[in-house]
C-alpha atoms as a PDB file:
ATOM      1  CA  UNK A   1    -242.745 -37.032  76.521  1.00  0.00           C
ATOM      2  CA  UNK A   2    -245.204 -39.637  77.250  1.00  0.00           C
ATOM      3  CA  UNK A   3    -245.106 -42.928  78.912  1.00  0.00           C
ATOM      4  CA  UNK A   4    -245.084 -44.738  75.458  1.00  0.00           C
ATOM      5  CA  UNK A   5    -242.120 -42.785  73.995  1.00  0.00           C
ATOM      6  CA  UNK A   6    -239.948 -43.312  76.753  1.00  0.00           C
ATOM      7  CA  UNK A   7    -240.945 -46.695  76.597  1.00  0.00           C
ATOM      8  CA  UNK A   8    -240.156 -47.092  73.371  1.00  0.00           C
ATOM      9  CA  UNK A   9    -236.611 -45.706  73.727  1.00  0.00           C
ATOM     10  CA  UNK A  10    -235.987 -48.144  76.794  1.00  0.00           C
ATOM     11  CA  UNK A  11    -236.653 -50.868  75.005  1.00  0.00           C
ATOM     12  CA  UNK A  12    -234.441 -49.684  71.846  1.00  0.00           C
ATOM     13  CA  UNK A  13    -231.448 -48.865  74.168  1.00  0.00           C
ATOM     14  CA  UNK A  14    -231.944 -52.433  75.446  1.00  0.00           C
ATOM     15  CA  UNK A  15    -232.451 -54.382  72.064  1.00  0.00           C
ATOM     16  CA  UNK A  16    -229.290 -52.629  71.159  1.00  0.00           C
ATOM     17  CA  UNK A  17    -226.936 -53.456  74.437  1.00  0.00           C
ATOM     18  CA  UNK A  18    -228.372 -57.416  74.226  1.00  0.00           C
ATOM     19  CA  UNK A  19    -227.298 -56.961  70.274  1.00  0.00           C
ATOM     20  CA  UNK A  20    -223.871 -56.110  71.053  1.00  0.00           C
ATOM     21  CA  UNK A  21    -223.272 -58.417  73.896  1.00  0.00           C
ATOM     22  CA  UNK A  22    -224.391 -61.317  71.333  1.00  0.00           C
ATOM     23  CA  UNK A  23    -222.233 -60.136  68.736  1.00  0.00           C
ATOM     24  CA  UNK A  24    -218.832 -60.199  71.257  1.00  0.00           C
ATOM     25  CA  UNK A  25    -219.975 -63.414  72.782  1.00  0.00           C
ATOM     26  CA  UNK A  26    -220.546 -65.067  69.340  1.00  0.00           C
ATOM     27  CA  UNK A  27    -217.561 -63.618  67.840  1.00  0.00           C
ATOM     28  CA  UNK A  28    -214.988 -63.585  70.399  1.00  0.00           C
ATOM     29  CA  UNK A  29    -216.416 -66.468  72.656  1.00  0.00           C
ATOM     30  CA  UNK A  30    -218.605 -69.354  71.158  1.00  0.00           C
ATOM     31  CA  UNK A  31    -218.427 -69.412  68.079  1.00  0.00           C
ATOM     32  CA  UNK A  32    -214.803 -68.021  67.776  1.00  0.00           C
ATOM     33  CA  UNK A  33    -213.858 -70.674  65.828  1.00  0.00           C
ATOM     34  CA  UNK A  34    -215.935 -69.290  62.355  1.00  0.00           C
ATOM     35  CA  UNK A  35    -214.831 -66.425  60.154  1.00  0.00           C
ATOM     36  CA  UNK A  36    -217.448 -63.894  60.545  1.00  0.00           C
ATOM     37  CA  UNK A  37    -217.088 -60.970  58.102  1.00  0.00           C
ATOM     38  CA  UNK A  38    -217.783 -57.599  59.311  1.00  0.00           C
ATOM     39  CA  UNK A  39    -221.272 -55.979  60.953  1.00  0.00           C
ATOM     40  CA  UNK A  40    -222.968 -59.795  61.180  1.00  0.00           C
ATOM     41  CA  UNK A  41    -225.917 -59.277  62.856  1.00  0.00           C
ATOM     42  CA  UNK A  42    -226.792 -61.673  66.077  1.00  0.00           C
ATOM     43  CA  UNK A  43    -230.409 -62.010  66.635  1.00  0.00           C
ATOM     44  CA  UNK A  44    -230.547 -64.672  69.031  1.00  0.00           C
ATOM     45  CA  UNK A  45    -229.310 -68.240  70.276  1.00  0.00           C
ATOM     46  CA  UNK A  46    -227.583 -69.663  67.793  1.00  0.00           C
ATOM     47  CA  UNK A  47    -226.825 -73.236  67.889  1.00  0.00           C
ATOM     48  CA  UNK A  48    -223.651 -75.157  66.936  1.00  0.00           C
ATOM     49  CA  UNK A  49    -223.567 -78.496  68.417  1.00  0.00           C
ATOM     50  CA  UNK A  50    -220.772 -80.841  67.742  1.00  0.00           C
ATOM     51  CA  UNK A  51    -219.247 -78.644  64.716  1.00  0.00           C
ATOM     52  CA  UNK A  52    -215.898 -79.994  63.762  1.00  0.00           C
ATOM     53  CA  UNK A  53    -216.206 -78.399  60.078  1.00  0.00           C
ATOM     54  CA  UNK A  54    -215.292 -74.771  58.687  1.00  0.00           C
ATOM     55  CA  UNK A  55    -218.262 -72.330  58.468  1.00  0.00           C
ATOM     56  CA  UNK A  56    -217.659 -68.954  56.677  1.00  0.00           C
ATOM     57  CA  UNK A  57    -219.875 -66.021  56.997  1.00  0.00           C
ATOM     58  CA  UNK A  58    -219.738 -62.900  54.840  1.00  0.00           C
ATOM     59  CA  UNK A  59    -220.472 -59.272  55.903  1.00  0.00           C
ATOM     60  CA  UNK A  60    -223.728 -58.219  56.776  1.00  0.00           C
ATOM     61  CA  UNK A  61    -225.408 -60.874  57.013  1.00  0.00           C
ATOM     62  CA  UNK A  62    -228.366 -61.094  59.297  1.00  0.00           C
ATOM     63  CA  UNK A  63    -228.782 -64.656  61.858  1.00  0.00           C
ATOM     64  CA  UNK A  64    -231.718 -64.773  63.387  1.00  0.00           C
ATOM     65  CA  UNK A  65    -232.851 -66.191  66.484  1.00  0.00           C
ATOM     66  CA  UNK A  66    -232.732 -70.555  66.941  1.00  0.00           C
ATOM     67  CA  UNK A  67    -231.212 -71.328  64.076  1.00  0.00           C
ATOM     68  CA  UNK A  68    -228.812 -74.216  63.884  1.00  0.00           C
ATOM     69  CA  UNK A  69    -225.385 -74.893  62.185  1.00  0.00           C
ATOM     70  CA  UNK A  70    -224.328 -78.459  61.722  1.00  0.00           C
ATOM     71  CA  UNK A  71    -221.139 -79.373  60.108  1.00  0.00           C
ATOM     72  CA  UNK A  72    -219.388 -82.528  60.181  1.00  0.00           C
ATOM     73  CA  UNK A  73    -215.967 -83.187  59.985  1.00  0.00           C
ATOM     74  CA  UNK A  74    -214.477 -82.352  56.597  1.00  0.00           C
ATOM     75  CA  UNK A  75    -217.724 -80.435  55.450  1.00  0.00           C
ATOM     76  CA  UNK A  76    -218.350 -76.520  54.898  1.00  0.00           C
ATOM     77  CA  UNK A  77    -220.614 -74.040  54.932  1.00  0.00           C
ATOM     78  CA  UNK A  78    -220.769 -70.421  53.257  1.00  0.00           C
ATOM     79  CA  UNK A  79    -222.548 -67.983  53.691  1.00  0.00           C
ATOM     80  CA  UNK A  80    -222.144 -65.038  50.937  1.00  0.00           C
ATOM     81  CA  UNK A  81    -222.747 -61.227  51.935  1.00  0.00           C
ATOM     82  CA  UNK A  82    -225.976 -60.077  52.476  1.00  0.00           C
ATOM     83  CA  UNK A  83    -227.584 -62.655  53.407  1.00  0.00           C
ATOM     84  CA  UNK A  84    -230.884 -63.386  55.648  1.00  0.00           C
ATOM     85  CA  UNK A  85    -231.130 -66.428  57.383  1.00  0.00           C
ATOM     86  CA  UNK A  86    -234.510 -66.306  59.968  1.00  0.00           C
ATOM     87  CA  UNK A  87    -235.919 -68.195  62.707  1.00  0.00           C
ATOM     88  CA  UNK A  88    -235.819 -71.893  63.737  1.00  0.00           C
ATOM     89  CA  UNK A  89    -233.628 -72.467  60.347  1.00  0.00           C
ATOM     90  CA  UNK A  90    -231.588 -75.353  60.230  1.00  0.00           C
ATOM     91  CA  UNK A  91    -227.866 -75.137  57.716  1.00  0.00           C
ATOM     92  CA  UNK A  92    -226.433 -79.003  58.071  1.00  0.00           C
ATOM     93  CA  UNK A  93    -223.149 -79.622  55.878  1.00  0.00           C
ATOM     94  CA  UNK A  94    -221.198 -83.248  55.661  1.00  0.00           C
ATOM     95  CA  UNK A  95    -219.876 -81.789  52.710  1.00  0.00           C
ATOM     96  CA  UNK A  96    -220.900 -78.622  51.433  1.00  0.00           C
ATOM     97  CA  UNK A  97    -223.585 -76.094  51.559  1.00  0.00           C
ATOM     98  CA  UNK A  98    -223.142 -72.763  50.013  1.00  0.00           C
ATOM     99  CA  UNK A  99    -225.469 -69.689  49.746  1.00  0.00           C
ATOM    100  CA  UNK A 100    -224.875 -67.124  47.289  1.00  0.00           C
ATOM    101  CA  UNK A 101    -224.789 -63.169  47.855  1.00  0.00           C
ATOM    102  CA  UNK A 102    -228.144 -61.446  48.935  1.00  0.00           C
ATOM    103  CA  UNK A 103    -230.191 -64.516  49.401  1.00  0.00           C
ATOM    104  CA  UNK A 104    -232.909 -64.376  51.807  1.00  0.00           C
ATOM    105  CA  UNK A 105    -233.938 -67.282  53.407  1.00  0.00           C
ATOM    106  CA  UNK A 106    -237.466 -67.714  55.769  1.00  0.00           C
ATOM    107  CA  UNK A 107    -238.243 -69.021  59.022  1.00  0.00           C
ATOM    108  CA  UNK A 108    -238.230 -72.724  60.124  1.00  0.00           C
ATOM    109  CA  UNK A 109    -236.350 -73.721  56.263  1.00  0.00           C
ATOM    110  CA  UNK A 110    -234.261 -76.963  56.687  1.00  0.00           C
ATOM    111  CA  UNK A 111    -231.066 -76.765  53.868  1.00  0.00           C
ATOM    112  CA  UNK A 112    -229.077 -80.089  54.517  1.00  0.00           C
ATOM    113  CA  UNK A 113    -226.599 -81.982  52.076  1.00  0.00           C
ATOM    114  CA  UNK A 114    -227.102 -85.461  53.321  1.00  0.00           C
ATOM    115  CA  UNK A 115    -229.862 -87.700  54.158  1.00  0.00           C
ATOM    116  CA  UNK A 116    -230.247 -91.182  55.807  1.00  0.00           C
ATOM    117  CA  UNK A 117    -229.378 -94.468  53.283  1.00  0.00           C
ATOM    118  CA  UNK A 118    -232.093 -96.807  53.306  1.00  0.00           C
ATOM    119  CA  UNK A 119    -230.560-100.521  53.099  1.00  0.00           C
ATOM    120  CA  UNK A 120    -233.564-103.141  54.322  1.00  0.00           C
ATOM    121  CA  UNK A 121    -230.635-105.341  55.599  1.00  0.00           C
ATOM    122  CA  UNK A 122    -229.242-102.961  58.301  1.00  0.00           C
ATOM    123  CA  UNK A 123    -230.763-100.690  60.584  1.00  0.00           C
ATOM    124  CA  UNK A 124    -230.816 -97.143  59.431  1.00  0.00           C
ATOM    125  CA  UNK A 125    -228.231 -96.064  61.941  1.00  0.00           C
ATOM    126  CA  UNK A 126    -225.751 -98.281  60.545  1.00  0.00           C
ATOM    127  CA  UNK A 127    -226.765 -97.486  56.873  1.00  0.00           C
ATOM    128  CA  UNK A 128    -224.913 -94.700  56.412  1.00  0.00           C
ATOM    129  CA  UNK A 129    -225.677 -91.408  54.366  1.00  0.00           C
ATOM    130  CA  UNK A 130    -226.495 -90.234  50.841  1.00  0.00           C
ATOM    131  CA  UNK A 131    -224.343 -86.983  50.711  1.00  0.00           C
ATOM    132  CA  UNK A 132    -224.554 -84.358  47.701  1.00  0.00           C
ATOM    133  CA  UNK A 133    -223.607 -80.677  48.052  1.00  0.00           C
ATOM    134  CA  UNK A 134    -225.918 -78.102  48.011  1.00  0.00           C
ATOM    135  CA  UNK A 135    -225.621 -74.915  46.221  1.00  0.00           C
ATOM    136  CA  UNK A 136    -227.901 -71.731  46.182  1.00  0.00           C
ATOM    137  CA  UNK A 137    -226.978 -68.890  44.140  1.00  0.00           C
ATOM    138  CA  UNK A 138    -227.115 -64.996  44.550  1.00  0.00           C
ATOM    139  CA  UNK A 139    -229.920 -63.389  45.664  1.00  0.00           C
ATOM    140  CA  UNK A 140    -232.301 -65.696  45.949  1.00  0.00           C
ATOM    141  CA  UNK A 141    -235.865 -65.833  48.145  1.00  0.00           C
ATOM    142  CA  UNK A 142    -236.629 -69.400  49.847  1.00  0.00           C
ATOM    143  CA  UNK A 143    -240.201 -68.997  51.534  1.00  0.00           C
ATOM    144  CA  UNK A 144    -240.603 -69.805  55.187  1.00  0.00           C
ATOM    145  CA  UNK A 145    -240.638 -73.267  55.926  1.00  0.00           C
ATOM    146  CA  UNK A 146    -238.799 -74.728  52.842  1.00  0.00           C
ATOM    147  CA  UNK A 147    -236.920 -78.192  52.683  1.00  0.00           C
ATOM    148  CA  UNK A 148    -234.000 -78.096  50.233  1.00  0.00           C
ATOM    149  CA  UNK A 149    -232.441 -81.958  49.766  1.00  0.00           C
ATOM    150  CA  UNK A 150    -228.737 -83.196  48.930  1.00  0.00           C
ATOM    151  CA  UNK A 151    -227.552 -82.462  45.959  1.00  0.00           C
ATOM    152  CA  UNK A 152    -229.843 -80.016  44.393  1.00  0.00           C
ATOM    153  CA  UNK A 153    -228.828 -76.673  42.802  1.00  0.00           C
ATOM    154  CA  UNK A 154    -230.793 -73.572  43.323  1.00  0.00           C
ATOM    155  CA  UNK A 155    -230.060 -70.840  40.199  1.00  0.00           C
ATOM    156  CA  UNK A 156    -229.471 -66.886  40.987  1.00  0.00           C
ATOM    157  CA  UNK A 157    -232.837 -64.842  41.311  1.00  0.00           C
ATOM    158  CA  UNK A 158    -234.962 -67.990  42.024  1.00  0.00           C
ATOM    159  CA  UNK A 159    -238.041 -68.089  44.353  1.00  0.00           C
ATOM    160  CA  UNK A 160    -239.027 -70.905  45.665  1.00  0.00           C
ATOM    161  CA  UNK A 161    -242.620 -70.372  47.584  1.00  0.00           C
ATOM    162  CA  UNK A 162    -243.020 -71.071  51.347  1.00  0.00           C
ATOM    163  CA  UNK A 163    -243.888 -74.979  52.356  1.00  0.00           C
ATOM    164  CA  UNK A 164    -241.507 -76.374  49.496  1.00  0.00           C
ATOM    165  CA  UNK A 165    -239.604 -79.618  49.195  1.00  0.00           C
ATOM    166  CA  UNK A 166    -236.829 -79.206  46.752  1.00  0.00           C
ATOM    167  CA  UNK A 167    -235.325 -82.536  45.359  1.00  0.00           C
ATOM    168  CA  UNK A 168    -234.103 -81.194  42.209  1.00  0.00           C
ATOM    169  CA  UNK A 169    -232.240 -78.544  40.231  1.00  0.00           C
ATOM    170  CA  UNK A 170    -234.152 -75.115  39.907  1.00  0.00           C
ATOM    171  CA  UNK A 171    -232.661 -72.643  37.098  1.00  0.00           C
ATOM    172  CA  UNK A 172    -231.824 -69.228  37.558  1.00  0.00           C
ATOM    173  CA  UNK A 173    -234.535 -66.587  37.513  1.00  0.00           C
ATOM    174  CA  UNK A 174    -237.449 -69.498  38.459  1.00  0.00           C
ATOM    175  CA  UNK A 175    -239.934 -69.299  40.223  1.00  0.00           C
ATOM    176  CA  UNK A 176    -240.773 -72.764  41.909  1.00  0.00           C
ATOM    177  CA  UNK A 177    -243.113 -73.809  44.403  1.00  0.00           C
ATOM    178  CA  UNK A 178    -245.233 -77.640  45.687  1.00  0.00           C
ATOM    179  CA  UNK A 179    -244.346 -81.011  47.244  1.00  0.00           C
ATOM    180  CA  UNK A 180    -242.104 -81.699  45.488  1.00  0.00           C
ATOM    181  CA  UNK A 181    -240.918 -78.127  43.985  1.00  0.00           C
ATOM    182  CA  UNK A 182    -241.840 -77.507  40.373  1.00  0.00           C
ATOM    183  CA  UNK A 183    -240.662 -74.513  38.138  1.00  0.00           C
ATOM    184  CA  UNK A 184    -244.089 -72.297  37.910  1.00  0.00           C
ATOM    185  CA  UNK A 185    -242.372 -69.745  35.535  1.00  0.00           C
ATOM    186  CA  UNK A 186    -239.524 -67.738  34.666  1.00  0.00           C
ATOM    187  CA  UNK A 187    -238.969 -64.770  35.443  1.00  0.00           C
ATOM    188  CA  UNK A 188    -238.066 -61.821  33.007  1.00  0.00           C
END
């Protein structure tokens, strides 16, 4: 056996322990407090910073490393089966985010369901927050580095291409990309 194989093997049998130890401390530990479904995948950190709302995630569904999970108070977010969220992405509910079954989601995406008011008589601190729930359907692919604003409704089977700002509705089957997102065709 060479060097590289047993090297490779190592570093398998490692991957795998660290995998496991995530999944008991995430699960049993600090974030005991969600309802995982069964054979969630842990890929890393996760972050969960002053949640006081319900998150829900369904089986199989893959976390990956740095990503962040912000609910306030009264809000909730779901995660369907099957799905792929990666690196650096950040899920913030006041109210309600849900993603759909199978939907795949890239790195460094920002899905949130409020944004600051703008009032020029008070500072934006004390303004307060637009708020509008976020849906995205089943099986769905959201490129790497995608913004998805309050309110907005993404359809089953849509794409929406990497570097995206969506501000509106996208239909089912679309295919969307640009600042701001617009519907490039429809899929068959």
């Amino acid at each position: 056996m060479s060097r590289h194989t047993v090297s490779r093997y190592a570093t398998r049998a490692i991957d795998l322990v660290a995998r496991v130890a995530r999944g008991v401390w995430y699960r049993h530990v600090y974030l005991s407090w969600i309802r995982f479904g069964r054979h969630v995948t842990f890929a890393g950190p996760i972050r969960c910073a002053g949640v006081t709302g319900t998150i829900e995630v369904g089986d199989r569904t893959f976390l990956g490393p740095n990503i962040s999970l912000a609910v306030a108070e009264g809000g909730h977010l779901r995660l369907g089966r099957d799905v792929s969220i990666n690196q650096g992405t950040l899920l913030s509910a006041r109210q309600s985010v849900a993603i759909g079954h199978g939907t795949r989601i890239g790195e460094n995406c920002s899905i949130r369901d409020s944004d600051h008011q703008i009032d020029a008589e008070r500072p934006i601190l004390e303004s307060g927050f637009l708020v509008g729930p976020v849906t995205i359907g089943n099986n769905v692919w959201i490129g790497r580095h995608v913004t998805v604003l309050p309110g907005v409704t993404i359809g089953d089977s849509a794409v929406i291409g990497a570097h995206s700002l969506v501000n509106r509705d996208i239909p089912a089957h679309a295919v969307a990309f640009g600042t701001p997102a617009r519907v490039q065709r429809v899929l068959a």
